[in-house]
C-alpha atoms as a PDB file:
ATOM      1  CA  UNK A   1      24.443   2.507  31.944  1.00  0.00           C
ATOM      2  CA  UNK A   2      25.542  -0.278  34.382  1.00  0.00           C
ATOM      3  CA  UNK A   3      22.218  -2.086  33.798  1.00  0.00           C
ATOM      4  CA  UNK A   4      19.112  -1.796  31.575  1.00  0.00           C
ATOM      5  CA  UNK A   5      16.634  -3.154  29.818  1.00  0.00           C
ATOM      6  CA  UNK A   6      16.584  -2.612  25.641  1.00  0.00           C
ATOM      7  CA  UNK A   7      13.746  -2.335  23.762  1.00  0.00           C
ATOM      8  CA  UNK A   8      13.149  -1.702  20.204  1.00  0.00           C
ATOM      9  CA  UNK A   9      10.208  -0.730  18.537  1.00  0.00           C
ATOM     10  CA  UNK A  10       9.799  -0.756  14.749  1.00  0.00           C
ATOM     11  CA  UNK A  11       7.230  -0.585  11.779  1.00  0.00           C
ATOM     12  CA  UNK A  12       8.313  -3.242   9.428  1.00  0.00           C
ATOM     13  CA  UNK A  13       5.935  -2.409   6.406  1.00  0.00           C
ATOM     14  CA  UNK A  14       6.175  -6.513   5.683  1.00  0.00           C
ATOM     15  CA  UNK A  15       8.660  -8.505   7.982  1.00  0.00           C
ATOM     16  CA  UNK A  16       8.908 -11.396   5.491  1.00  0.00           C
ATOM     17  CA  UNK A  17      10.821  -9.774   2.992  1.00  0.00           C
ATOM     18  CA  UNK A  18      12.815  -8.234   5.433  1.00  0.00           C
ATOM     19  CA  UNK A  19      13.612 -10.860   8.401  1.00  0.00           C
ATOM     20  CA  UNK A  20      17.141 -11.792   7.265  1.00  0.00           C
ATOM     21  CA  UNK A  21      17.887  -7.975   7.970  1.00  0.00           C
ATOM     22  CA  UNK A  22      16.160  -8.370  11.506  1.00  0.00           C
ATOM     23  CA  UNK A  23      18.183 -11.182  11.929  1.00  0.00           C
ATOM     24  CA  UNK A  24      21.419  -9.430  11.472  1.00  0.00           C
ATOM     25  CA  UNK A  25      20.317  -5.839  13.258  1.00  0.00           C
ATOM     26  CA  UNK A  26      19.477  -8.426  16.136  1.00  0.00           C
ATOM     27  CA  UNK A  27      22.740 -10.291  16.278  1.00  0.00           C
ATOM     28  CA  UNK A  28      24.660  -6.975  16.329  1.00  0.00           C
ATOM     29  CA  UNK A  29      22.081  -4.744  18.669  1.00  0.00           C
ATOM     30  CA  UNK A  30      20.977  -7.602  21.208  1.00  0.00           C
ATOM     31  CA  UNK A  31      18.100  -5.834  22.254  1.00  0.00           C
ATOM     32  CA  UNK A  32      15.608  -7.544  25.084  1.00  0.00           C
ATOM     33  CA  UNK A  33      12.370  -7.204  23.333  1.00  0.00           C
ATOM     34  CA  UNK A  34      11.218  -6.320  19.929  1.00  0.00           C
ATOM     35  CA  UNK A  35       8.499  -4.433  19.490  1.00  0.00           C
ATOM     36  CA  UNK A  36       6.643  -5.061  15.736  1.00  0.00           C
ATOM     37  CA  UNK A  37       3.998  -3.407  13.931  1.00  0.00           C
ATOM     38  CA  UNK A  38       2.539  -3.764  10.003  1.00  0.00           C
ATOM     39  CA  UNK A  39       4.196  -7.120   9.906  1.00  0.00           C
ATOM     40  CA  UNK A  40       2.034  -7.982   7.092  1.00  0.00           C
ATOM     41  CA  UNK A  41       1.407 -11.645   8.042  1.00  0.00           C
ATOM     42  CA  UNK A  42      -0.510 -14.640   6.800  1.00  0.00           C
ATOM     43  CA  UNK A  43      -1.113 -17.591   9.331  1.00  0.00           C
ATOM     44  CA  UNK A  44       0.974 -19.817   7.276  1.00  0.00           C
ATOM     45  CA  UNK A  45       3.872 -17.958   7.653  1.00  0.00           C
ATOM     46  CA  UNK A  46       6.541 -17.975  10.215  1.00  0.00           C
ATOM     47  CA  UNK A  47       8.452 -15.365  12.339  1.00  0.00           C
ATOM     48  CA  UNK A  48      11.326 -16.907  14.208  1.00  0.00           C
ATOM     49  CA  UNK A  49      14.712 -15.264  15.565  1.00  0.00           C
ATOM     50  CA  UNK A  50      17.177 -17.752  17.785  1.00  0.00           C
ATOM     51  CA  UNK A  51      16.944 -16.944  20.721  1.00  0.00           C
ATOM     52  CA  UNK A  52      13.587 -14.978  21.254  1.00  0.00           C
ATOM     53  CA  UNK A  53       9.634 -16.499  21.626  1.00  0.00           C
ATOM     54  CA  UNK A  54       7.262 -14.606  19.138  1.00  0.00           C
ATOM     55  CA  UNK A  55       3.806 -13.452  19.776  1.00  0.00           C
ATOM     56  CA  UNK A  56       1.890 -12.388  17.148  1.00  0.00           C
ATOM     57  CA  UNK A  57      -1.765 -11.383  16.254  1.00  0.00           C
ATOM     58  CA  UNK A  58      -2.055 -11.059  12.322  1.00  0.00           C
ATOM     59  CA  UNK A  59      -5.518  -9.665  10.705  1.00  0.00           C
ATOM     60  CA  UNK A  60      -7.592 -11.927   8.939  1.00  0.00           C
ATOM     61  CA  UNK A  61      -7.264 -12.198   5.372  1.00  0.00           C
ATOM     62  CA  UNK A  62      -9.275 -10.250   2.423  1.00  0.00           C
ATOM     63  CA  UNK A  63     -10.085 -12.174  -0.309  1.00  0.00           C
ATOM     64  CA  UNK A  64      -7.913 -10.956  -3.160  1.00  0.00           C
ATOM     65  CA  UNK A  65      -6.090  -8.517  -0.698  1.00  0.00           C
ATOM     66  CA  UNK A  66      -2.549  -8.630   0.000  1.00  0.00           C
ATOM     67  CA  UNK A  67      -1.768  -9.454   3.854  1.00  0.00           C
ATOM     68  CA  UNK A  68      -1.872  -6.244   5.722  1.00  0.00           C
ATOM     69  CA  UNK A  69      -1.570  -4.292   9.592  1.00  0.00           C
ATOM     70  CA  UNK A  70      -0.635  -6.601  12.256  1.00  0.00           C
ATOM     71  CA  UNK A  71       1.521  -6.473  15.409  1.00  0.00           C
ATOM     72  CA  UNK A  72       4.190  -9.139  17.189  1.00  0.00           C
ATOM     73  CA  UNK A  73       6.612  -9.061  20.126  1.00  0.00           C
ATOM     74  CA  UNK A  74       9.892 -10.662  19.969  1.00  0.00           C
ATOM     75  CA  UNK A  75      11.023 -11.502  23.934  1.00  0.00           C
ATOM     76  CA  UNK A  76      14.503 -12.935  24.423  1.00  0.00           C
ATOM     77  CA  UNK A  77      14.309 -16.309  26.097  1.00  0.00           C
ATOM     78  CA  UNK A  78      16.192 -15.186  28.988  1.00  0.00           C
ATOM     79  CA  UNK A  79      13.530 -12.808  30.216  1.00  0.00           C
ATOM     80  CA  UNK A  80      10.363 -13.856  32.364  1.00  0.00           C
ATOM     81  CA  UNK A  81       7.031 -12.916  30.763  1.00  0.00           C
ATOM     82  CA  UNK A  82       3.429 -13.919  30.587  1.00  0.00           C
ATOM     83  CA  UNK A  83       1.448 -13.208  27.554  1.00  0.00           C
ATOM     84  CA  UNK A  84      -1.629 -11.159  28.180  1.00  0.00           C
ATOM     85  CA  UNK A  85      -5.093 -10.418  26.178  1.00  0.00           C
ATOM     86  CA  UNK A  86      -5.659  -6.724  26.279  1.00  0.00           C
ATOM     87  CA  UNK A  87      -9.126  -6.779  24.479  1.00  0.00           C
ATOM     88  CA  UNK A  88      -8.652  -3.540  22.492  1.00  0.00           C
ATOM     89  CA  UNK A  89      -9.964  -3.140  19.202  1.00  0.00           C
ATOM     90  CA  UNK A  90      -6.738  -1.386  18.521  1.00  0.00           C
ATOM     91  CA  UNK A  91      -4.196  -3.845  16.540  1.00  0.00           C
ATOM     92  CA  UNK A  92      -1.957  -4.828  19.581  1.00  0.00           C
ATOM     93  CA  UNK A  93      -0.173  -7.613  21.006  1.00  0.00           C
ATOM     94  CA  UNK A  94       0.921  -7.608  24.967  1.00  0.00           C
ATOM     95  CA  UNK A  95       2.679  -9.406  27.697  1.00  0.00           C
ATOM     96  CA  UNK A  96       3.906  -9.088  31.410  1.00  0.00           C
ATOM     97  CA  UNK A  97       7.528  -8.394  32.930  1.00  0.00           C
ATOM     98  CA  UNK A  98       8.626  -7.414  35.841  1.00  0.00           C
ATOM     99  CA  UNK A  99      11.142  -4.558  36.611  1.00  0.00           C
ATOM    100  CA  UNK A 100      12.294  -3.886  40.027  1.00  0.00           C
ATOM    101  CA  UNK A 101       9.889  -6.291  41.587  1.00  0.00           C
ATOM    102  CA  UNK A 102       6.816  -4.058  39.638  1.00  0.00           C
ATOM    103  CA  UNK A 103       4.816  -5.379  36.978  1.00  0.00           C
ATOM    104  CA  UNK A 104       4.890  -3.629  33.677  1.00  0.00           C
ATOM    105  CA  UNK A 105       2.802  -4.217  30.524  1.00  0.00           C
ATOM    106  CA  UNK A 106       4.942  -3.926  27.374  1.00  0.00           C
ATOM    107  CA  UNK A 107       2.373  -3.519  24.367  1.00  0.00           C
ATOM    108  CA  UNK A 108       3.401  -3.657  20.204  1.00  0.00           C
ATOM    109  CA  UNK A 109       0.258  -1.342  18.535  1.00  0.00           C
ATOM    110  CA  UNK A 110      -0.379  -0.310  15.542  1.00  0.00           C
ATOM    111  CA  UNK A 111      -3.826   2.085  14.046  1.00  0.00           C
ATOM    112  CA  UNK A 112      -3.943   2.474  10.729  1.00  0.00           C
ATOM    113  CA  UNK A 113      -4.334   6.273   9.383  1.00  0.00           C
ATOM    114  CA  UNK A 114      -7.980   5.326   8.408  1.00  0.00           C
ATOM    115  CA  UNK A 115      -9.151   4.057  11.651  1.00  0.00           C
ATOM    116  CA  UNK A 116     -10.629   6.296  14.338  1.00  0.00           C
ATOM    117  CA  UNK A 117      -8.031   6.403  17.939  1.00  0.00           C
ATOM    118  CA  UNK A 118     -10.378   5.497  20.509  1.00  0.00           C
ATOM    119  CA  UNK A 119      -9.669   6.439  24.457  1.00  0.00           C
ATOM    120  CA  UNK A 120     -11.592   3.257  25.220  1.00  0.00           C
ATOM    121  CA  UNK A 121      -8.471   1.407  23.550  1.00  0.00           C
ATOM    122  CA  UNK A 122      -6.112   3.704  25.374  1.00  0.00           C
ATOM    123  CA  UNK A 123      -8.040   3.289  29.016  1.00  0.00           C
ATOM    124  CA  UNK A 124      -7.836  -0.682  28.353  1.00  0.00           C
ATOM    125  CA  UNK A 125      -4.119  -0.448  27.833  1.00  0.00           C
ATOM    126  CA  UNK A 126      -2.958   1.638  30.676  1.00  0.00           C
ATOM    127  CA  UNK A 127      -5.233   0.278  33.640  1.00  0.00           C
ATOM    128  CA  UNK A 128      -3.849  -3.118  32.677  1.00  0.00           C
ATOM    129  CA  UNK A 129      -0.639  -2.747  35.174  1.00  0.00           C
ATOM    130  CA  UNK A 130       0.617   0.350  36.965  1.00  0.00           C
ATOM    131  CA  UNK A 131       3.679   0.525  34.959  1.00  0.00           C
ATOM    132  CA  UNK A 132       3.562   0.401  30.807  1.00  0.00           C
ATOM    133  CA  UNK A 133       5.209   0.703  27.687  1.00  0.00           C
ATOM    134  CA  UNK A 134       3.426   1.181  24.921  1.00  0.00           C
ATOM    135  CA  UNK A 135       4.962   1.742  21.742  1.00  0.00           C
ATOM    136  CA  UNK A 136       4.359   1.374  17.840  1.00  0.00           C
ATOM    137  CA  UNK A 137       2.708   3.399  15.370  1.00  0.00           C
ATOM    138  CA  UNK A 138      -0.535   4.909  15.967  1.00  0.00           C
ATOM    139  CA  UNK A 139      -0.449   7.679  13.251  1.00  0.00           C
ATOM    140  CA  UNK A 140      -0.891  10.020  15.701  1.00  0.00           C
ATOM    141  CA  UNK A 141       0.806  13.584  15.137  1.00  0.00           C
ATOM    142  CA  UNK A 142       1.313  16.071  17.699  1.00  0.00           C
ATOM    143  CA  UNK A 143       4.166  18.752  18.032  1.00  0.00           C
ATOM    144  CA  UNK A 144       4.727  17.525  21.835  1.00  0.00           C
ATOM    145  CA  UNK A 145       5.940  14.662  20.590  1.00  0.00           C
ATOM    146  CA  UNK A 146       7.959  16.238  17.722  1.00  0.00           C
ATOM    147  CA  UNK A 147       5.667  16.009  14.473  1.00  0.00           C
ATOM    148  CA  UNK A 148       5.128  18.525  12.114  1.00  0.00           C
ATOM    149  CA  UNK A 149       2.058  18.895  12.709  1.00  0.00           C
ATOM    150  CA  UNK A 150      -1.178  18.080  14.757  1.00  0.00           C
ATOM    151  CA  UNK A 151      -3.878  15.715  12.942  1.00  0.00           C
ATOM    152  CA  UNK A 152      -7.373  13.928  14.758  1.00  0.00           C
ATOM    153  CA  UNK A 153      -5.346  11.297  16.191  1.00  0.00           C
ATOM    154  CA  UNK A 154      -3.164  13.221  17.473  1.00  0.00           C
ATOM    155  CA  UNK A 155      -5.366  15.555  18.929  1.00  0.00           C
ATOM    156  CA  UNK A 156      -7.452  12.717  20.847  1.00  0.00           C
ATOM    157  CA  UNK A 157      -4.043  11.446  22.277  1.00  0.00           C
ATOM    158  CA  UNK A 158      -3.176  14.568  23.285  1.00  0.00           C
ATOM    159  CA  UNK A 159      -6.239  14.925  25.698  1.00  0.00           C
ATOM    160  CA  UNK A 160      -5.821  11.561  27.049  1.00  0.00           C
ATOM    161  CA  UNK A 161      -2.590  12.263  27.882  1.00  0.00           C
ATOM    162  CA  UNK A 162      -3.130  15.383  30.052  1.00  0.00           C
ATOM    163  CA  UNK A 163      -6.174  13.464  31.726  1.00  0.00           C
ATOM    164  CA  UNK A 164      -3.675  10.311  32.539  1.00  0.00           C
ATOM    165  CA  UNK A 165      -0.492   9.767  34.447  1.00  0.00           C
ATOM    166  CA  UNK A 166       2.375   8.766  31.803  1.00  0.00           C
ATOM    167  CA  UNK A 167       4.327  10.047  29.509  1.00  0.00           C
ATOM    168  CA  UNK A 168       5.311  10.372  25.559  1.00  0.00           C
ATOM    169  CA  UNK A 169       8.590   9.501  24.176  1.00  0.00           C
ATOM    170  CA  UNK A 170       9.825  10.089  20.718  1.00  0.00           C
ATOM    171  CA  UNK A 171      12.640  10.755  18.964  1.00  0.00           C
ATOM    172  CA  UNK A 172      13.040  14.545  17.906  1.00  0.00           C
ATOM    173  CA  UNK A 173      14.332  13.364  14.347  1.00  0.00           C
ATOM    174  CA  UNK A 174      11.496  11.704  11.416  1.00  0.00           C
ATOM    175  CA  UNK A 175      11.031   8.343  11.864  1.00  0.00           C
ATOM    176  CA  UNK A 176       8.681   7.635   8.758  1.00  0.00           C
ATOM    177  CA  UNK A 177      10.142   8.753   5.394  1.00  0.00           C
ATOM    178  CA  UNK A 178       7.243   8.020   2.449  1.00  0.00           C
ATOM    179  CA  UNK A 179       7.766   7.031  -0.579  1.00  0.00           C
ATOM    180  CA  UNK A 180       5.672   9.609  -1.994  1.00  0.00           C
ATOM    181  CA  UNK A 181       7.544  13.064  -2.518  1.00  0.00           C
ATOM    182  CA  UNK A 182       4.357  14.789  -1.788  1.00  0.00           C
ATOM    183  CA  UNK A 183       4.678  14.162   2.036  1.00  0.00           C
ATOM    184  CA  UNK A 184       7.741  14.908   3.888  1.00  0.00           C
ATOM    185  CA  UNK A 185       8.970  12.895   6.760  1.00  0.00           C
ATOM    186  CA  UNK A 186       7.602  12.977   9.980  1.00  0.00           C
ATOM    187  CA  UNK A 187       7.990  11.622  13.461  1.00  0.00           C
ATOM    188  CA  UNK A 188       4.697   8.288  13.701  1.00  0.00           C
ATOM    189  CA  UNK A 189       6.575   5.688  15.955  1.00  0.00           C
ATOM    190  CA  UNK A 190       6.333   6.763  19.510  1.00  0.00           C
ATOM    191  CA  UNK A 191       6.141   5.497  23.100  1.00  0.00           C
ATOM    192  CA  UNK A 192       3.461   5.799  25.808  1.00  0.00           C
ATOM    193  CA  UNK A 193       5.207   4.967  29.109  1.00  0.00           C
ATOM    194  CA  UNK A 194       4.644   5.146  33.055  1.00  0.00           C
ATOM    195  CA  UNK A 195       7.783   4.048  34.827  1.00  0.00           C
ATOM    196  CA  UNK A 196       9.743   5.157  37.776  1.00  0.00           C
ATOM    197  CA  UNK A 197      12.716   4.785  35.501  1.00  0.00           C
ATOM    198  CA  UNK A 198      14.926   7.053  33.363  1.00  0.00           C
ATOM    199  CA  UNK A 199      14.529   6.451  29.419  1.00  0.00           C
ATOM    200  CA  UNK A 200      16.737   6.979  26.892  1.00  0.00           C
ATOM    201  CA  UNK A 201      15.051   7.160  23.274  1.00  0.00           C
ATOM    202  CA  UNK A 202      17.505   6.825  20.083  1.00  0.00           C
ATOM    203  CA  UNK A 203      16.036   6.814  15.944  1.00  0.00           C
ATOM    204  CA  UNK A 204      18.325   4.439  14.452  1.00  0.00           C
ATOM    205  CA  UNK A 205      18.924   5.042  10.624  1.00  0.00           C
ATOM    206  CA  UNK A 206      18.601   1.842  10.027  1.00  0.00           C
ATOM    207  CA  UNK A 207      16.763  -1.253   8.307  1.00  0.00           C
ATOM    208  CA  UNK A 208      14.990  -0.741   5.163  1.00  0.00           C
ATOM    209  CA  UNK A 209      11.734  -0.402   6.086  1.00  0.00           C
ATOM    210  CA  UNK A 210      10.103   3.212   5.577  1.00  0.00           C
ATOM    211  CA  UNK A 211      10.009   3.419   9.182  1.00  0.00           C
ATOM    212  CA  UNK A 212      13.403   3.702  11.132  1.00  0.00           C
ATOM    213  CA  UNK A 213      13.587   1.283  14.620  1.00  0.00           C
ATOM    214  CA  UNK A 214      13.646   3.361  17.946  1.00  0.00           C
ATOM    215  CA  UNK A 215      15.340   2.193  20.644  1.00  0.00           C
ATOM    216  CA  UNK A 216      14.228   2.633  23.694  1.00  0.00           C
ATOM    217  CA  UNK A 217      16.911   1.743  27.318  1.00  0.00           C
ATOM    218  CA  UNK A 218      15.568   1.632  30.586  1.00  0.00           C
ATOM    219  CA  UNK A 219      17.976   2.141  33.350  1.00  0.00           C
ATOM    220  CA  UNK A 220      16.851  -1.378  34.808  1.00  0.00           C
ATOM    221  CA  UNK A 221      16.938  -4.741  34.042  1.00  0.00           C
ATOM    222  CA  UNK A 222      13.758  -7.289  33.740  1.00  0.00           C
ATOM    223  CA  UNK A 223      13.989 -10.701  35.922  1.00  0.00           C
ATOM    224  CA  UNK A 224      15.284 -12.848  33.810  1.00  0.00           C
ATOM    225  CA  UNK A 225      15.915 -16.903  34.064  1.00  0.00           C
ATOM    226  CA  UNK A 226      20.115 -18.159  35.101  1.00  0.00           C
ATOM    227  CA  UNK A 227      22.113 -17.706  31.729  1.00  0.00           C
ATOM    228  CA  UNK A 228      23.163 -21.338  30.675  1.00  0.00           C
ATOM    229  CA  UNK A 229      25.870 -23.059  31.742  1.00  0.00           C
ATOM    230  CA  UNK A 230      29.400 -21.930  29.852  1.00  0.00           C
ATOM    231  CA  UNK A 231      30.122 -24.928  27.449  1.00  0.00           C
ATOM    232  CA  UNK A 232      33.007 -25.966  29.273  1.00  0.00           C
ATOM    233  CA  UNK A 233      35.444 -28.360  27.137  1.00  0.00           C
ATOM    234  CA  UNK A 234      38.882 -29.998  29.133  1.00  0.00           C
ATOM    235  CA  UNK A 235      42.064 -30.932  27.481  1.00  0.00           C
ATOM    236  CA  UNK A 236      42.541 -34.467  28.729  1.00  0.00           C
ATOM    237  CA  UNK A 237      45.720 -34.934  27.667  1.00  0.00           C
ATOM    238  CA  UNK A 238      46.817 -31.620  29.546  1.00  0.00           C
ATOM    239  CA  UNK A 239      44.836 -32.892  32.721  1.00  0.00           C
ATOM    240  CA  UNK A 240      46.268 -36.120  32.628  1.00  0.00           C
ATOM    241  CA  UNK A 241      49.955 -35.104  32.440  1.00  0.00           C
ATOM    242  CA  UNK A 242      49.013 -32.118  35.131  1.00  0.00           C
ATOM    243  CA  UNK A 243      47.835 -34.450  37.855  1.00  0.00           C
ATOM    244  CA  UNK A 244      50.725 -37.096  37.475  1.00  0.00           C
ATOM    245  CA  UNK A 245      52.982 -34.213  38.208  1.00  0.00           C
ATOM    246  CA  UNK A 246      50.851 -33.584  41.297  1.00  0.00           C
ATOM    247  CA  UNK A 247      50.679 -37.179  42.383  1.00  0.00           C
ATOM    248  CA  UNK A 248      50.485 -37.335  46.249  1.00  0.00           C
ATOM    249  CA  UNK A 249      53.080 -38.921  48.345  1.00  0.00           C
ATOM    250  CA  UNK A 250      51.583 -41.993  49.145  1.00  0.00           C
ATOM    251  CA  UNK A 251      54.131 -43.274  51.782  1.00  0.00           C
ATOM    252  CA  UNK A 252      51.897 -40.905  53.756  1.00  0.00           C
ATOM    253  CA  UNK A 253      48.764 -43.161  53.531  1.00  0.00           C
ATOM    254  CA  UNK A 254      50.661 -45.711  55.939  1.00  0.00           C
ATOM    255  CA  UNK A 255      51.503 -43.920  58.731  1.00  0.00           C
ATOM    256  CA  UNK A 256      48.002 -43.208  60.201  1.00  0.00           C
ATOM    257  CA  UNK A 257      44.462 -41.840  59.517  1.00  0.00           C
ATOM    258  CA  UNK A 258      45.286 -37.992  59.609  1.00  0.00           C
ATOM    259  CA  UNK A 259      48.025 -38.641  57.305  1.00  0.00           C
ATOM    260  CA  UNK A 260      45.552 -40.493  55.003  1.00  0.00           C
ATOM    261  CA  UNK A 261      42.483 -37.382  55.748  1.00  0.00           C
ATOM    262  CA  UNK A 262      45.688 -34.929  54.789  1.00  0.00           C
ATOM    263  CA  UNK A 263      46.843 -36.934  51.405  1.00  0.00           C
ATOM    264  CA  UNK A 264      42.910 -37.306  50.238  1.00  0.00           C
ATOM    265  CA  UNK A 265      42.172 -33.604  50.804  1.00  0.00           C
ATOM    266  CA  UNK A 266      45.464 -32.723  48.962  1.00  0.00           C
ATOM    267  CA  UNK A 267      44.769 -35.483  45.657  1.00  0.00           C
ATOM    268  CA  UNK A 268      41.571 -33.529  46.042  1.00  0.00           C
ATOM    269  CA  UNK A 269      42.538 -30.180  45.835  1.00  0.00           C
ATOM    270  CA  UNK A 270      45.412 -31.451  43.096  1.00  0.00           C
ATOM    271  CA  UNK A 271      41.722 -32.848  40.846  1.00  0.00           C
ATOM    272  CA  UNK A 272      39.888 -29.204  41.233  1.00  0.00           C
ATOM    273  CA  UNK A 273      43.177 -27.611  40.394  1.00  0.00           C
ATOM    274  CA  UNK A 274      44.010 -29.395  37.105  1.00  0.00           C
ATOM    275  CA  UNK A 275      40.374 -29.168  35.861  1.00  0.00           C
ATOM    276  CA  UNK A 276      40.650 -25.348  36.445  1.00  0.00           C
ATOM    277  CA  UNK A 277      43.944 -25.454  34.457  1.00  0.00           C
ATOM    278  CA  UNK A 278      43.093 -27.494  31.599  1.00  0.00           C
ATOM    279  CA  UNK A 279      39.677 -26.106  31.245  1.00  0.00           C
ATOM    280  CA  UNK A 280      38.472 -23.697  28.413  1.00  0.00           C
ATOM    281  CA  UNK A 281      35.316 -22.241  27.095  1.00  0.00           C
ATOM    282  CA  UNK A 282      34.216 -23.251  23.221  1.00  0.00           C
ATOM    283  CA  UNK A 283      32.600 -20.350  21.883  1.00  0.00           C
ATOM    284  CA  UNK A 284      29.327 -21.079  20.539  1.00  0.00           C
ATOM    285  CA  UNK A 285      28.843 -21.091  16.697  1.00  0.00           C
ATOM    286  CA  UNK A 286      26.966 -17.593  15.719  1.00  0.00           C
ATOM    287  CA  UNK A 287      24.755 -17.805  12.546  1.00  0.00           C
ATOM    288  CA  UNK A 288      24.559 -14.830  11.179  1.00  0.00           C
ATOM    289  CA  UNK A 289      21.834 -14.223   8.565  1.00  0.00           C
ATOM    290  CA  UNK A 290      22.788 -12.238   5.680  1.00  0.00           C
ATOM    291  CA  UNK A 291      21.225  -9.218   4.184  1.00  0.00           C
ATOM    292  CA  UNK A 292      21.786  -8.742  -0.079  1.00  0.00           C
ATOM    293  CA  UNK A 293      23.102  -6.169  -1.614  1.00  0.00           C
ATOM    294  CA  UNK A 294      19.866  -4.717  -3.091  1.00  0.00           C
ATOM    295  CA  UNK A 295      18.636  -4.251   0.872  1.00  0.00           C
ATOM    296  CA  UNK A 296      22.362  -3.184   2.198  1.00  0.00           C
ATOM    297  CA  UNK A 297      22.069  -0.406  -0.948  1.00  0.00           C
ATOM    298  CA  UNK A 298      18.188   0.413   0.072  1.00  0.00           C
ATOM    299  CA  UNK A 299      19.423   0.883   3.845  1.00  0.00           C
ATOM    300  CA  UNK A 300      22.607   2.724   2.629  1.00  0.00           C
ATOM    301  CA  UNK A 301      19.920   5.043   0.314  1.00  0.00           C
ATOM    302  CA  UNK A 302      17.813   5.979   3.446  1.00  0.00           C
ATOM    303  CA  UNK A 303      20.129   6.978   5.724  1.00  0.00           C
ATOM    304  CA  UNK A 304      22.036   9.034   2.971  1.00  0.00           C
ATOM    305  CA  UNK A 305      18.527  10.700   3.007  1.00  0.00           C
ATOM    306  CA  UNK A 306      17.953  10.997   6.657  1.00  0.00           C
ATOM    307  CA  UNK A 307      21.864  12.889   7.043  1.00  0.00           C
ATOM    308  CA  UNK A 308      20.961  14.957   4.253  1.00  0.00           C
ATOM    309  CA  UNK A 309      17.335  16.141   5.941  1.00  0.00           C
ATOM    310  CA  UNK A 310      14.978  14.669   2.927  1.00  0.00           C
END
């Protein structure tokens, strides 16, 4: 695709432990927003990537619970947005683009399997543009959308669906793969979307979370602010030796004001032309964060197990 806008949506089961690996499947993936659900997330601690603003809405705390649910979007700094309240009792966090000149809602949910799905959550979520994408894990199971299976959830989403102009996009591979051998994996992370643009849906075996990240590519691009200026750096000693070769002839400068217009447009034109010459680009220095063994061996482990159909 000439053009388009990345998304990825992922379950993190507890971002803390895992945000050095987010860090590095950023770096190498460079998607445009990141979608988050179950971050797992007290107040007092952070969620930062370089180059991306967070939004996050974390559950309050039980007393003597661990942290738990939660949802966050990632946006890379380059793209224009406006964060946005959706007032669903559904565990969500939302904000506004724009894609060819139409404003689309892009929502990170999460239900957990205990909670009821309620279509007054879903109705709050789609009216609020004309264009969405909603995606995360609503433990919803329905064989349109490749799961094993149908289950309440799924059922209820089903209805809305055929009642409501959009459409579901999943992968047609698992995406969740429990720890407990008594279930088997299943597809949970999905996409609710109305656009006027193609999408391309991919389950990347990756991470080590006991969700896999989808990818979702949009054959558009959001608005997004001028990149920054290139961080230009000029050898002086080049430039210095360039232009004396290039001196202008100033016996010229003499003979009459045209010949003095002609010899400053020329020392001019000799200036622009030694900058371009001894200019060059510094790359800028990439910080990569690095992922341990144990989690490179846990990643390595899963998608051994996703190749081999576990």
């Amino acid at each position: 695709m000439i053009s388009s806008l990345k998304i990825v949506h992922w379950n993190a089961n507890g971002i803390t432990k895992r945000i050095n690996e987010l860090g590095t499947f950023t770096f190498t993936n460079k998607p445009d927003i990141i979608l988050l659900n179950e971050t797992h997330l007290k107040s007092n601690l952070s969620l930062k990537i370089p180059n991306y603003i967070t939004y996050r809405n974390d559950l309050p705390p039980i007393r003597g619970s661990p942290a738990h649910g939660g949802t966050a979007i990632l946006v890379h700094r380059k793209i224009v947005h406006q964060q946005i309240d959706t007032n669903t009792k559904l565990q969500s966090t939302s904000i506004l683009i724009k894609i060819s000149n139409k404003t689309t809602l892009i929502s990170s949910v999460y239900k957990p399997p205990s909670s009821p799905l309620l279509t007054s959550d879903l109705d709050l979520l789609i009216n609020s543009a004309d264009n969405f994408i909603i995606a995360g894990d609503l433990n919803s199971k329905h064989p349109l959308w490749n799961s094993r299976k149908t289950n309440a959830a799924g059922s209820i989403l089903y209805s809305h669906l055929l009642q409501n102009d959009y459409a579901i996009f999943a992968p047609d591979t698992p995406t969740h793969f429990p720890s407990s051998n008594k279930c088997r994996p299943d597809v949970l992370d999905i996409a609710l979307i109305r656009t006027h643009l193609l999408v391309y849906v991919t389950n990347l075996n990756e991470l080590s979370s006991d969700h896999n990240p989808i990818l979702l590519e949009l054959t558009d691009s959001p608005i997004s602010t001028s990149p920054p200026p290139p961080n230009l750096q000029i050898n002086w000693d080049k430039f210095y030796h360039t232009l004396n070769a290039e001196k202008p002839n100033t016996a010229l400068l003499t003979n009459s004001k045209q010949n003095i217009d002609i010899s400053i447009q020329a020392f001019t034109n000799s200036i622009h032309s030694a900058l371009d010459n001894c200019s060059y680009t510094r790359g800028r220095d990439s910080r990569r964060l690095v992922i341990s063994a144990e989690i490179q061996q846990e990643i390595n482990e899963k998608t051994e197990s996703a190749e081999n159909g576990n």
